[in-house]
PDB file of N, CA and C in Angstrom:
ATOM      1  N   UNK A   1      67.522 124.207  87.597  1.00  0.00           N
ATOM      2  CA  UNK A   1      67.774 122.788  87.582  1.00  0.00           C
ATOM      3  C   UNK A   1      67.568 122.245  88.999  1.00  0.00           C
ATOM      4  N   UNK A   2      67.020 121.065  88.800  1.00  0.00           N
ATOM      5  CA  UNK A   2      66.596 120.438  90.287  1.00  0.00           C
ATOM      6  C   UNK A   2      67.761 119.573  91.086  1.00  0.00           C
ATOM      7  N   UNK A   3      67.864 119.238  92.195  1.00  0.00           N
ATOM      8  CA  UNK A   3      68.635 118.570  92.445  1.00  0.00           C
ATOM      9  C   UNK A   3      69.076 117.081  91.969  1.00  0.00           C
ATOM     10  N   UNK A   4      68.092 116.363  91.425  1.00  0.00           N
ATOM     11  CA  UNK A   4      67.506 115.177  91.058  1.00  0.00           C
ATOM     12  C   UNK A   4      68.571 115.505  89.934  1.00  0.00           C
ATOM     13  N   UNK A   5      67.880 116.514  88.833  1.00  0.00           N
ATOM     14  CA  UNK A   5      68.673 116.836  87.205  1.00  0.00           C
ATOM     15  C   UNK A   5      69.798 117.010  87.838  1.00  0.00           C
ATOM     16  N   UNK A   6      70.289 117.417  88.337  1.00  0.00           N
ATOM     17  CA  UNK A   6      71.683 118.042  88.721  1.00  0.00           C
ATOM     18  C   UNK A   6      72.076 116.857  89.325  1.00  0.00           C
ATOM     19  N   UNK A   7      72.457 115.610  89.785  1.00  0.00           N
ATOM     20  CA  UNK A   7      72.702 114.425  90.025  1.00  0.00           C
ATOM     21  C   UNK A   7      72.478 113.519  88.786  1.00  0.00           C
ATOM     22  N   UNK A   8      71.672 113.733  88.332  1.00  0.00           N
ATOM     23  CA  UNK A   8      71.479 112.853  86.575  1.00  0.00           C
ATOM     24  C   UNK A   8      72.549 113.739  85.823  1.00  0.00           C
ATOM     25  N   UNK A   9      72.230 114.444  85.905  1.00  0.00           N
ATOM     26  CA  UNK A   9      73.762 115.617  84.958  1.00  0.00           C
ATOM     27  C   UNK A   9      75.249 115.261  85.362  1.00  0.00           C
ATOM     28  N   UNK A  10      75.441 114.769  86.449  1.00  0.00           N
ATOM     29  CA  UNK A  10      76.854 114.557  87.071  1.00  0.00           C
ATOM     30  C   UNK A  10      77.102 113.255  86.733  1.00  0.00           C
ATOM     31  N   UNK A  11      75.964 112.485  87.016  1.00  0.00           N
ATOM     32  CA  UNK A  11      76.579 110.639  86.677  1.00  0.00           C
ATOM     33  C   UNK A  11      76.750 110.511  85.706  1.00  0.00           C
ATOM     34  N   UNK A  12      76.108 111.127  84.255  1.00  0.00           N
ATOM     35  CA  UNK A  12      76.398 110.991  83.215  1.00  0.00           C
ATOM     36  C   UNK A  12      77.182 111.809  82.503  1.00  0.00           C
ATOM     37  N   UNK A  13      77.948 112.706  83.189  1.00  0.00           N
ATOM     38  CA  UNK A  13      79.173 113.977  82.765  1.00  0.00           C
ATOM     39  C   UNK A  13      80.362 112.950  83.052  1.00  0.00           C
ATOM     40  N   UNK A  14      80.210 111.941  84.788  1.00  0.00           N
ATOM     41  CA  UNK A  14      80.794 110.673  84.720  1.00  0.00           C
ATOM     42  C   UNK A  14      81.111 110.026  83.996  1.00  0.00           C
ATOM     43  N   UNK A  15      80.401 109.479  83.222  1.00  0.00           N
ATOM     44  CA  UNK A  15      80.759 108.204  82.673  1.00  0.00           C
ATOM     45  C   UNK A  15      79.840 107.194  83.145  1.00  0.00           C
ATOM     46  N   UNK A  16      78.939 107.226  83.667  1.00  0.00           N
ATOM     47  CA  UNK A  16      78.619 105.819  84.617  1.00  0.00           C
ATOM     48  C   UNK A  16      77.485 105.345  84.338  1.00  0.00           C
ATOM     49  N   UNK A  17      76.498 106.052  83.412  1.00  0.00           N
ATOM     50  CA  UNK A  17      75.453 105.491  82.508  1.00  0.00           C
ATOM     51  C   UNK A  17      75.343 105.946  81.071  1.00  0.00           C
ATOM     52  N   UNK A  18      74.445 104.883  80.224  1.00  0.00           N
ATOM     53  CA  UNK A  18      74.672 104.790  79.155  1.00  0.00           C
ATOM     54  C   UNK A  18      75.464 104.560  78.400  1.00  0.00           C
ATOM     55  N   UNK A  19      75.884 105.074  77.016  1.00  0.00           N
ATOM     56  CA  UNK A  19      76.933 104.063  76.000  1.00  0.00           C
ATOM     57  C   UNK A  19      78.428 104.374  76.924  1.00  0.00           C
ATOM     58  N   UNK A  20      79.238 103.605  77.125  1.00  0.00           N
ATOM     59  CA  UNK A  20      80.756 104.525  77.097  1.00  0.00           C
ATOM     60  C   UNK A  20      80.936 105.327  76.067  1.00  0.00           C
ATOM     61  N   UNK A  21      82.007 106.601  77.064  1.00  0.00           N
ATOM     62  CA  UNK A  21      82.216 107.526  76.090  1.00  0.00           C
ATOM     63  C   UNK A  21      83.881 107.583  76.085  1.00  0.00           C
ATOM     64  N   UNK A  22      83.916 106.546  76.252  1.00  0.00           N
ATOM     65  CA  UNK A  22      85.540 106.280  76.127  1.00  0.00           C
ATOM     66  C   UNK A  22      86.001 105.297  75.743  1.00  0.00           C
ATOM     67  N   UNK A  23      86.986 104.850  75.367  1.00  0.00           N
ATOM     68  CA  UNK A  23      87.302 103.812  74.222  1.00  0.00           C
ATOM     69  C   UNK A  23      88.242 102.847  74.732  1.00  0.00           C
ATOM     70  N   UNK A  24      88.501 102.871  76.265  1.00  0.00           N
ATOM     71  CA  UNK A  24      89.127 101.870  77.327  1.00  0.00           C
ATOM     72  C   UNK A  24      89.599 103.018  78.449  1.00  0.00           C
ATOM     73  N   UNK A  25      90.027 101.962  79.020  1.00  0.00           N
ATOM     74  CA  UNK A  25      90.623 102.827  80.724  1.00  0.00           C
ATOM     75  C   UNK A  25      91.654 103.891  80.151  1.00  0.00           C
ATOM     76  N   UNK A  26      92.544 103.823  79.333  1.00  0.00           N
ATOM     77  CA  UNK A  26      93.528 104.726  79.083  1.00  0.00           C
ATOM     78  C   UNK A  26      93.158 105.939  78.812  1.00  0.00           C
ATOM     79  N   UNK A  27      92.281 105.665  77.999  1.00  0.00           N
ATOM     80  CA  UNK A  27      91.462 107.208  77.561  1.00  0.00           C
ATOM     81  C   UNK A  27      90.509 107.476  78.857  1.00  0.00           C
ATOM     82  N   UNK A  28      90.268 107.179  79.722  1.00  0.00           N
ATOM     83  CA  UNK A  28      89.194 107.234  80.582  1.00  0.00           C
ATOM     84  C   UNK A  28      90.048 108.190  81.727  1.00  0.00           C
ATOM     85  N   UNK A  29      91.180 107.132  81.973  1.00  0.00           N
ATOM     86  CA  UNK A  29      92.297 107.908  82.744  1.00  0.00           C
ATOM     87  C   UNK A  29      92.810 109.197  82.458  1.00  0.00           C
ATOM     88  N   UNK A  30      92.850 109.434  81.515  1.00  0.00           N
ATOM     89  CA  UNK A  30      93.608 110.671  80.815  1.00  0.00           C
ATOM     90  C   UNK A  30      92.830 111.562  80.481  1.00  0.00           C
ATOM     91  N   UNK A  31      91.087 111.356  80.231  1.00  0.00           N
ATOM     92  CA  UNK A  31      90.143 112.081  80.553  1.00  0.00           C
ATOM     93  C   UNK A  31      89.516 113.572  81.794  1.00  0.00           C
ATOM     94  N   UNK A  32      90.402 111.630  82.830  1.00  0.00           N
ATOM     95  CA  UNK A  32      90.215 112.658  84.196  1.00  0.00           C
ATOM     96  C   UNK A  32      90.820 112.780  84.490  1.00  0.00           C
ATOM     97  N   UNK A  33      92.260 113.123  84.295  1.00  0.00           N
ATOM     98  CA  UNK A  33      93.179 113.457  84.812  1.00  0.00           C
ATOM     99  C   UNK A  33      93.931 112.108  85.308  1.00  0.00           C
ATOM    100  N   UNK A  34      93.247 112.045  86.995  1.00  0.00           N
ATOM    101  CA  UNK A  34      93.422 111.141  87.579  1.00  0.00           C
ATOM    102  C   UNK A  34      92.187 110.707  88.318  1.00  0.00           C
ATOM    103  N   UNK A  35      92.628 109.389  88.491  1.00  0.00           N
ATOM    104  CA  UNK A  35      91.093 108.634  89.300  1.00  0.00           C
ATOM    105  C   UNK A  35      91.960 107.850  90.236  1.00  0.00           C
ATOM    106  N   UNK A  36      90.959 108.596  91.698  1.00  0.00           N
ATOM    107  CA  UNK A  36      91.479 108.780  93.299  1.00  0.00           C
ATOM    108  C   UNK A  36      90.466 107.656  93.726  1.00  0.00           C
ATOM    109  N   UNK A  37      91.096 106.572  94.732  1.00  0.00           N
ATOM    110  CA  UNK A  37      90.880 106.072  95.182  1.00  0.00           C
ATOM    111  C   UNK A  37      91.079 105.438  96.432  1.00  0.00           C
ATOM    112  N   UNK A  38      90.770 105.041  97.683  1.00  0.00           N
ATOM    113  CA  UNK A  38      91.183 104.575  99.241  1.00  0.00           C
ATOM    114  C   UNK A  38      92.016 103.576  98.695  1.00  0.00           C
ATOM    115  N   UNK A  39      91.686 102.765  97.461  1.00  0.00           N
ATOM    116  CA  UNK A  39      92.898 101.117  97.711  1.00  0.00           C
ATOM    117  C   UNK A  39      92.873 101.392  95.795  1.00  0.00           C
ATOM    118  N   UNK A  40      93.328 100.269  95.572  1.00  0.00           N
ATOM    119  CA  UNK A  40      93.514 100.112  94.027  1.00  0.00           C
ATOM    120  C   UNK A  40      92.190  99.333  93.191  1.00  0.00           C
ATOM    121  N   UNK A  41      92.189  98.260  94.284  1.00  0.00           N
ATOM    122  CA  UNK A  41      91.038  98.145  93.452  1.00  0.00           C
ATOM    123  C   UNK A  41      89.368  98.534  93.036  1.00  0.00           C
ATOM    124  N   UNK A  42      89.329 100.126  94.000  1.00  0.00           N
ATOM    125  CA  UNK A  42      88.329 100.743  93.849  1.00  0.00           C
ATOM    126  C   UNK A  42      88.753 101.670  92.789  1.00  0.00           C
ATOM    127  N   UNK A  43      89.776 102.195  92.699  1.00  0.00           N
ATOM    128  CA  UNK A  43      90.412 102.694  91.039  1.00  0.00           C
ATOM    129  C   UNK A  43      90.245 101.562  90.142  1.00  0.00           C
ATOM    130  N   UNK A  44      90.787 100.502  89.897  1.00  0.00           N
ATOM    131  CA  UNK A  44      90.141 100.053  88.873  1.00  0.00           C
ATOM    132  C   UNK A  44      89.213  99.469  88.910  1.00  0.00           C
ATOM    133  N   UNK A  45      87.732  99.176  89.533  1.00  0.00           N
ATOM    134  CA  UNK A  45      86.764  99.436  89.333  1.00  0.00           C
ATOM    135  C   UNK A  45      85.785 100.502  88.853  1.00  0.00           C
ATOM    136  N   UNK A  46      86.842 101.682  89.431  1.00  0.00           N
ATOM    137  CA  UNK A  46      86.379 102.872  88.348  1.00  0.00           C
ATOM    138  C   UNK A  46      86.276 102.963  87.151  1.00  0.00           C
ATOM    139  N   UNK A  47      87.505 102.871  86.592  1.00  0.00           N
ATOM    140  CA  UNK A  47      87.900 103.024  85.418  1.00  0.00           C
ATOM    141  C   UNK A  47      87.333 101.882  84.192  1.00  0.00           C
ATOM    142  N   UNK A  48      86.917 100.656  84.885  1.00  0.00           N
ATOM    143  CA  UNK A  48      85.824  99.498  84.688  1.00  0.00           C
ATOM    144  C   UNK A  48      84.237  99.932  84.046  1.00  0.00           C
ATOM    145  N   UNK A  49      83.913 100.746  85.580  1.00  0.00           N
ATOM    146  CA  UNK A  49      82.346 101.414  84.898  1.00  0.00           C
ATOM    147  C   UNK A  49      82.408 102.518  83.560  1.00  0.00           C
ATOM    148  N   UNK A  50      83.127 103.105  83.596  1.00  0.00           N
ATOM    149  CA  UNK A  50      83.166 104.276  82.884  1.00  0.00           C
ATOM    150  C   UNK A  50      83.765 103.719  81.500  1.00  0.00           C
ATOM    151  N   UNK A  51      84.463 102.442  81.068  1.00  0.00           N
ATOM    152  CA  UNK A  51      84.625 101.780  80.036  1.00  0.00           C
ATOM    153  C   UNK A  51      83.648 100.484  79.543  1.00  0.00           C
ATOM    154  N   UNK A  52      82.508 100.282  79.714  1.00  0.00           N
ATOM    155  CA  UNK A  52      82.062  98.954  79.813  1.00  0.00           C
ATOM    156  C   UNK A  52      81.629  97.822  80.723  1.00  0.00           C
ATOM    157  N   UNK A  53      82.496  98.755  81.914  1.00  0.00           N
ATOM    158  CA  UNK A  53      82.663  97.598  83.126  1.00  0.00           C
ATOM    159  C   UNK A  53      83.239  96.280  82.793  1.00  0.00           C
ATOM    160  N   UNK A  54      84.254  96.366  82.057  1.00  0.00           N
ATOM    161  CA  UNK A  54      85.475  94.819  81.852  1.00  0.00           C
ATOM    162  C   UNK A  54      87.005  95.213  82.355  1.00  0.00           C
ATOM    163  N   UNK A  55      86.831  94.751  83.564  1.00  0.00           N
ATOM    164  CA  UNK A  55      88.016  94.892  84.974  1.00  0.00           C
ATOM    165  C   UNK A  55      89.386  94.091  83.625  1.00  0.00           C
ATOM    166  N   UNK A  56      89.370  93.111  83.192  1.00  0.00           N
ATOM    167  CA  UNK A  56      90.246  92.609  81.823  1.00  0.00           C
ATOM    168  C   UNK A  56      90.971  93.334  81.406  1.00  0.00           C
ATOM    169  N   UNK A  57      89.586  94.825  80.559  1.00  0.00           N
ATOM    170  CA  UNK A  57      90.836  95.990  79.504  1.00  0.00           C
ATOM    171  C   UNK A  57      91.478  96.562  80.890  1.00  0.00           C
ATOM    172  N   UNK A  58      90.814  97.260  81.844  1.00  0.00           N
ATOM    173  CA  UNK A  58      91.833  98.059  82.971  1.00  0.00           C
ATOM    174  C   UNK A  58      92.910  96.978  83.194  1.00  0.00           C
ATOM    175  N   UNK A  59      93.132  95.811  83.616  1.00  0.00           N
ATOM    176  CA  UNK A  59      94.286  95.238  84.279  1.00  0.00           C
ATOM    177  C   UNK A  59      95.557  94.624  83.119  1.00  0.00           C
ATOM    178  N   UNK A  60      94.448  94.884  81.934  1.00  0.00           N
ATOM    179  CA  UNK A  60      95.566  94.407  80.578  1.00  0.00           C
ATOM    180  C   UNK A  60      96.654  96.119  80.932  1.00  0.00           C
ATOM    181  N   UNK A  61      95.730  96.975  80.364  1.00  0.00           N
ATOM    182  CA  UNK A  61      95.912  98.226  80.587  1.00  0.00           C
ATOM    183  C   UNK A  61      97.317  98.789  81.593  1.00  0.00           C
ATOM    184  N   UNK A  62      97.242  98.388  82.491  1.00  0.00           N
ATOM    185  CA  UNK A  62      98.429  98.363  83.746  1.00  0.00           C
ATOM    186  C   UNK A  62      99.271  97.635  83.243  1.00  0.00           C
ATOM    187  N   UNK A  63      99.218  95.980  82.850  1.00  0.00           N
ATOM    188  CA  UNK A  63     100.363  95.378  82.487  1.00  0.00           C
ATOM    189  C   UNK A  63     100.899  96.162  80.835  1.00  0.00           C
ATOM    190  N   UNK A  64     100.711  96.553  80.231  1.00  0.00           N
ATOM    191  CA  UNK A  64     101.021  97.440  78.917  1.00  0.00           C
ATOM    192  C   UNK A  64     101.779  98.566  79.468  1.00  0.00           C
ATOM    193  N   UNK A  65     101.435  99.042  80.647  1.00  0.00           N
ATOM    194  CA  UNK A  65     102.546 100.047  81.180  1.00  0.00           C
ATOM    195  C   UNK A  65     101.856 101.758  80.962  1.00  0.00           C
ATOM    196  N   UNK A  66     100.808 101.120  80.099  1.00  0.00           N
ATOM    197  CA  UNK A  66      99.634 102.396  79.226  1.00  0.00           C
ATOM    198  C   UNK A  66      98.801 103.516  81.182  1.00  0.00           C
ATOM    199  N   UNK A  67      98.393 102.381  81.612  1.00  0.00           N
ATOM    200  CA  UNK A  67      98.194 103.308  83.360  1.00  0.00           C
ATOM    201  C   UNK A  67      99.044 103.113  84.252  1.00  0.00           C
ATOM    202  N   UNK A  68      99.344 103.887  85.445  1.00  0.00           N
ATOM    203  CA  UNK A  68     100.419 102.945  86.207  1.00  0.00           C
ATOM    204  C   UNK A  68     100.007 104.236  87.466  1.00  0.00           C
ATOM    205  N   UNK A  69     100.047 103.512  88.670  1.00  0.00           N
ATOM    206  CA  UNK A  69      99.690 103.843  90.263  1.00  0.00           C
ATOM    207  C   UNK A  69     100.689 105.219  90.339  1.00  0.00           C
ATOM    208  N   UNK A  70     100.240 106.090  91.213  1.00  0.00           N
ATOM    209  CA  UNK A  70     100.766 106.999  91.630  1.00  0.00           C
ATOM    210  C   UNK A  70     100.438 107.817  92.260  1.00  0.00           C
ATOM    211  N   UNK A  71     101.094 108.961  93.430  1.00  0.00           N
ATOM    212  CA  UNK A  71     100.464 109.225  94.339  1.00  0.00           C
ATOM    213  C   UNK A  71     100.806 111.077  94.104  1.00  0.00           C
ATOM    214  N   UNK A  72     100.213 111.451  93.187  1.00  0.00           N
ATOM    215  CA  UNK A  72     100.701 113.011  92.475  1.00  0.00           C
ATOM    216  C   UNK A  72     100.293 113.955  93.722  1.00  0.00           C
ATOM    217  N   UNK A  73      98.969 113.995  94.506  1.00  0.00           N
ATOM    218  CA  UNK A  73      98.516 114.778  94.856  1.00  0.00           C
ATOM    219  C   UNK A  73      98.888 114.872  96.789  1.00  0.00           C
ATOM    220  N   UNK A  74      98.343 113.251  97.242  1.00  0.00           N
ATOM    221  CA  UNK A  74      97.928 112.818  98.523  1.00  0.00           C
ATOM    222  C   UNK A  74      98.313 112.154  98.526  1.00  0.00           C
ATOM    223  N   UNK A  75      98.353 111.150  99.615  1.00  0.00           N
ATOM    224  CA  UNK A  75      98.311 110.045 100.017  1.00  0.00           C
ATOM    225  C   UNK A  75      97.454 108.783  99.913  1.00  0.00           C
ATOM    226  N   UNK A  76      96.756 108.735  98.583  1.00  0.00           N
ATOM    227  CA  UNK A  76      95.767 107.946  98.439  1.00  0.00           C
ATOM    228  C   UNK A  76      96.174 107.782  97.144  1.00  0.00           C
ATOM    229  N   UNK A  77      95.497 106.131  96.433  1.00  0.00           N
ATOM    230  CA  UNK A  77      96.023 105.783  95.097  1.00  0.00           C
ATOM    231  C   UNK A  77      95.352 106.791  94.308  1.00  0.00           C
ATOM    232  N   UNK A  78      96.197 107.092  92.714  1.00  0.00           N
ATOM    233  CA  UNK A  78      95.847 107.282  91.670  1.00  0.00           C
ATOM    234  C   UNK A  78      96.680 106.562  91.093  1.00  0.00           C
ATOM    235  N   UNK A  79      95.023 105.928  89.975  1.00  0.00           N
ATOM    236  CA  UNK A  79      95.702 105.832  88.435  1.00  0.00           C
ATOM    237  C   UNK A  79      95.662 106.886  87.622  1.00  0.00           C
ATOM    238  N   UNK A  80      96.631 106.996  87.043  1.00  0.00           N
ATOM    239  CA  UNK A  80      96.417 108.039  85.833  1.00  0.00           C
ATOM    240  C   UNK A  80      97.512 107.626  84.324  1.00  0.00           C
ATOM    241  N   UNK A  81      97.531 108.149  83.222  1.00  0.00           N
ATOM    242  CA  UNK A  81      97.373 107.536  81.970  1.00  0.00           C
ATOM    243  C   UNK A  81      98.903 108.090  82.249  1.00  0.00           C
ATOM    244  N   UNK A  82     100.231 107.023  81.882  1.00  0.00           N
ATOM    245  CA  UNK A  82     101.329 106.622  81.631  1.00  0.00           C
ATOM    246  C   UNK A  82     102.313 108.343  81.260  1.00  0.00           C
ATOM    247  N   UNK A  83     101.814 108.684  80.179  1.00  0.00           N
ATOM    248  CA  UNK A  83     101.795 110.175  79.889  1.00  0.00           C
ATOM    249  C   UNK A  83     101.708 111.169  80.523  1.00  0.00           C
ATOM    250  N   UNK A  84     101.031 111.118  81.597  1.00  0.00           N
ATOM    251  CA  UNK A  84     100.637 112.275  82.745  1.00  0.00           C
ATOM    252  C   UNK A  84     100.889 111.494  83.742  1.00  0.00           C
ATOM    253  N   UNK A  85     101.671 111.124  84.601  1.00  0.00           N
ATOM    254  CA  UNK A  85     101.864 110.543  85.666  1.00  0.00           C
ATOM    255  C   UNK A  85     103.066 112.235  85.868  1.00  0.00           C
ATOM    256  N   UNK A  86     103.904 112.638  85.288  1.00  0.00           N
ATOM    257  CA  UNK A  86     105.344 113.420  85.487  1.00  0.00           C
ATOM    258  C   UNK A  86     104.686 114.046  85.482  1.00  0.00           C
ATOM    259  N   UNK A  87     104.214 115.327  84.386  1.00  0.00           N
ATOM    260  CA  UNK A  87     103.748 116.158  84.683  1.00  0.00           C
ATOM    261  C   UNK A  87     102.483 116.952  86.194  1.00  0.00           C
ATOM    262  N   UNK A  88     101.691 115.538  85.933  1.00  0.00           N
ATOM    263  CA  UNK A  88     100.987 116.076  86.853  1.00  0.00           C
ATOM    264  C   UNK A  88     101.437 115.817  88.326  1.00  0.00           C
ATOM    265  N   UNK A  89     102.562 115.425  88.797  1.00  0.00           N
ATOM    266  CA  UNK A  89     103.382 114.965  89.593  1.00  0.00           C
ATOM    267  C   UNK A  89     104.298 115.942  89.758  1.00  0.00           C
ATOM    268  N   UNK A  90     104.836 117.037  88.885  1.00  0.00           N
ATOM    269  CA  UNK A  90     105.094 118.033  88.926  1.00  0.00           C
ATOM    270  C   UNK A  90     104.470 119.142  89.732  1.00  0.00           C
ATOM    271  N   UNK A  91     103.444 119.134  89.240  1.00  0.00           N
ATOM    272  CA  UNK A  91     102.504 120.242  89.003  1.00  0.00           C
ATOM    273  C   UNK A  91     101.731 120.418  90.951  1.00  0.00           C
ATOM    274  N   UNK A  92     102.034 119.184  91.478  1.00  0.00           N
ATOM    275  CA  UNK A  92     101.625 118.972  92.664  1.00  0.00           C
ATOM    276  C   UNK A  92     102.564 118.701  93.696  1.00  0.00           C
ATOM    277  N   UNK A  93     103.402 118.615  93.387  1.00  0.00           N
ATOM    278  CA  UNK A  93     105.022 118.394  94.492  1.00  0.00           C
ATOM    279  C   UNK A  93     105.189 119.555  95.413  1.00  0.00           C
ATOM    280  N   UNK A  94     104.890 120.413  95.128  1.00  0.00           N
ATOM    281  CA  UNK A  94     105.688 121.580  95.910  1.00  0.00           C
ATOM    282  C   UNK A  94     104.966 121.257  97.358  1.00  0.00           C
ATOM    283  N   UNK A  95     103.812 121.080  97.898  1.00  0.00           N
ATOM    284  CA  UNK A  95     103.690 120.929  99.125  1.00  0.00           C
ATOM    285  C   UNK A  95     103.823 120.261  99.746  1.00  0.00           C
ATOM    286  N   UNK A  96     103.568 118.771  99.407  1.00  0.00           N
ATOM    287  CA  UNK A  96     104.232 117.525  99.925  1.00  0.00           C
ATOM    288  C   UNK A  96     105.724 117.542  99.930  1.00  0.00           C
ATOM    289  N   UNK A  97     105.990 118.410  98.946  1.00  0.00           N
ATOM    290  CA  UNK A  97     108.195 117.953  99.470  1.00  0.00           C
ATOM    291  C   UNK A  97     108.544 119.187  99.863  1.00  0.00           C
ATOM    292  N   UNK A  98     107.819 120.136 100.284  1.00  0.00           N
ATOM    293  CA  UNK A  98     108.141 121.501 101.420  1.00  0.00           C
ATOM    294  C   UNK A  98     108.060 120.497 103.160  1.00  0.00           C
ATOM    295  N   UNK A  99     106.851 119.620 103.152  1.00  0.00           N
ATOM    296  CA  UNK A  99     106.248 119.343 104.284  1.00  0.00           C
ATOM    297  C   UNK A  99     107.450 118.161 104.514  1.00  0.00           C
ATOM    298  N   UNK A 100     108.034 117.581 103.446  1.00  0.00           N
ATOM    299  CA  UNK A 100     108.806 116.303 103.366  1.00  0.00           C
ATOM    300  C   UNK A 100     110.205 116.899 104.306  1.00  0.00           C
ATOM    301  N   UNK A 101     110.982 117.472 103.613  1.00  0.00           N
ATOM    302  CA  UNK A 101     111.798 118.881 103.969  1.00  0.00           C
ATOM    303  C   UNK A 101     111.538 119.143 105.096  1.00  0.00           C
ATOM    304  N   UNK A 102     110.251 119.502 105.629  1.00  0.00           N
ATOM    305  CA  UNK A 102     110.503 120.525 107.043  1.00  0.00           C
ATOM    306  C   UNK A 102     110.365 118.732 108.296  1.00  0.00           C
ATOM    307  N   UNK A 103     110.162 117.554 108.170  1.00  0.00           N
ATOM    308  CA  UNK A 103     109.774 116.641 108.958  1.00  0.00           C
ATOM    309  C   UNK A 103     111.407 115.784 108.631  1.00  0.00           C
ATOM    310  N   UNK A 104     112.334 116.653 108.209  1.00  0.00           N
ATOM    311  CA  UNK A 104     113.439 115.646 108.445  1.00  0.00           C
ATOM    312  C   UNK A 104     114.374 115.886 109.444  1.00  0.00           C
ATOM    313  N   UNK A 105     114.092 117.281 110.250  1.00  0.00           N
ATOM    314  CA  UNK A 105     114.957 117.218 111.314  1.00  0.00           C
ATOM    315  C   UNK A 105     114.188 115.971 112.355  1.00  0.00           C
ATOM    316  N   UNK A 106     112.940 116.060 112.818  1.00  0.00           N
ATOM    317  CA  UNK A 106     112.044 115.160 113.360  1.00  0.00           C
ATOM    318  C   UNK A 106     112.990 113.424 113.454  1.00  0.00           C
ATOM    319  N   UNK A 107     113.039 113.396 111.924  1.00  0.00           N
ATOM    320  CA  UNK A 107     113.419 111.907 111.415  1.00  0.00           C
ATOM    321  C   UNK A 107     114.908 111.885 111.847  1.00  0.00           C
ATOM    322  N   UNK A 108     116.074 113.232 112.239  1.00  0.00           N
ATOM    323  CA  UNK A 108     116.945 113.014 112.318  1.00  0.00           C
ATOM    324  C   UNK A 108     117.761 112.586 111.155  1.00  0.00           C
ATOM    325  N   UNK A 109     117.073 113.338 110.032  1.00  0.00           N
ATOM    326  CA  UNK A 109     117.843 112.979 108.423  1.00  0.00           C
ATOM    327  C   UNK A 109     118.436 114.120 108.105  1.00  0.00           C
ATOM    328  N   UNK A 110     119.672 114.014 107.668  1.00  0.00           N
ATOM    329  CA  UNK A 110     120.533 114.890 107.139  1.00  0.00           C
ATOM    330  C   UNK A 110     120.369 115.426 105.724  1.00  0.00           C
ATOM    331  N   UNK A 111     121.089 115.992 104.568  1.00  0.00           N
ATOM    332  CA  UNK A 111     121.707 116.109 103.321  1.00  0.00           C
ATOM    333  C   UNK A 111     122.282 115.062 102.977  1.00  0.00           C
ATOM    334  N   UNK A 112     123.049 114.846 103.424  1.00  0.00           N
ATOM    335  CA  UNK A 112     123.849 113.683 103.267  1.00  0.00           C
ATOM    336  C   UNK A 112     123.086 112.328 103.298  1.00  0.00           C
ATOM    337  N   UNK A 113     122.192 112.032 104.191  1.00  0.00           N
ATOM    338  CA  UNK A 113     121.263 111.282 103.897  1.00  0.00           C
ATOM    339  C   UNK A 113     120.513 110.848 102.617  1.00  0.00           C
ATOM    340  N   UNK A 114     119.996 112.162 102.257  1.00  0.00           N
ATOM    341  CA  UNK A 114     119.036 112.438 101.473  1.00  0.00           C
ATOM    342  C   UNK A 114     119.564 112.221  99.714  1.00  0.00           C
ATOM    343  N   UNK A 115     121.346 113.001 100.041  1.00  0.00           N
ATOM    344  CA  UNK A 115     121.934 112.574  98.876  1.00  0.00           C
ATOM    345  C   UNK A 115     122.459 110.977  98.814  1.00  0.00           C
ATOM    346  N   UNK A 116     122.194 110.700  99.505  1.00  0.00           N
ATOM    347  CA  UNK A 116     122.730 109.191  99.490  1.00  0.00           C
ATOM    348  C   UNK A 116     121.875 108.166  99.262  1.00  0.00           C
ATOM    349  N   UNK A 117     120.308 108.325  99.072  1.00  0.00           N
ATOM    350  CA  UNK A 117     119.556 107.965  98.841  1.00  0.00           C
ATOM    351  C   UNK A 117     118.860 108.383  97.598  1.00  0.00           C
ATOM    352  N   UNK A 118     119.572 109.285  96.606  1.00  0.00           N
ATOM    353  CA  UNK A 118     119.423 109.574  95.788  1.00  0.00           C
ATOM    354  C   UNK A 118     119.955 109.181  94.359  1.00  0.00           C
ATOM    355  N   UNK A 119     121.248 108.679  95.618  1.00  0.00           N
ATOM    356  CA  UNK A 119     122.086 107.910  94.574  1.00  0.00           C
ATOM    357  C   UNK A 119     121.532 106.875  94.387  1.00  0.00           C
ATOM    358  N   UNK A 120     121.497 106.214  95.593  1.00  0.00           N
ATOM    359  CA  UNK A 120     121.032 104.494  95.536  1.00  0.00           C
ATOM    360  C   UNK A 120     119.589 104.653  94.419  1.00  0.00           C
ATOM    361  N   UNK A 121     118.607 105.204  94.437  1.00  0.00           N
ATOM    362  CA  UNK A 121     118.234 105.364  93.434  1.00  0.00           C
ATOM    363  C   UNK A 121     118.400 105.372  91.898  1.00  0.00           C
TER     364      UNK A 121
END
């Protein structure tokens, strides 16, 4: 396979030409897991092409509660489908709240802190 095919093979394993193969952002989201983006509205512009390109169903989509922002992995937005926000938020915690943990003497944060902010929660 050429590089050319092998770039035509990926945009359309995408989503990003020809018919949609998804039936709105929700399913699109939950497809890929999650869709990573620098700001939000390059996530839902994603999730836009790969449905039709109608920014409408994605932002109905968010207000329905069906996608919703979250940051499972990094420090950069994901949307991902309402359903998998916990789990896969699970599934990715352990290094960010080891690293969270070891930067609170730094911050000068206690237990007590930490439980107290847990409450207020």
């Amino acid at each position: 396979m050429t590089q050319r095919h092998l770039a035509g093979a990926r945009i359309l394993a995408q989503g990003l030409v020809g018919t949609p193969r998804f039936g709105g952002p929700t399913e699109a989201a939950r497809a890929f897991g999650a869709h990573q983006g620098q700001d939000v509205a390059g996530v839902m512009a994603s999730l836009a092409l790969r449905t039709g390109g109608d920014l409408d169903a994605v932002l109905a989509a968010f207000d329905r509660g069906e996608i919703v922002r979250g940051y499972p992995m990094r420090g950069t937005v994901f949307a991902v489908a309402a359903d998998t926000l916990a789990w896969l938020t699970e599934l990715c915690a352990a290094v960010p709240l080891r690293a969270a943990v070891s930067r609170r003497g730094r911050l000068e944060l206690e237990d007590h802190h930490v439980g107290r902010a847990q409450e207020v929660l």
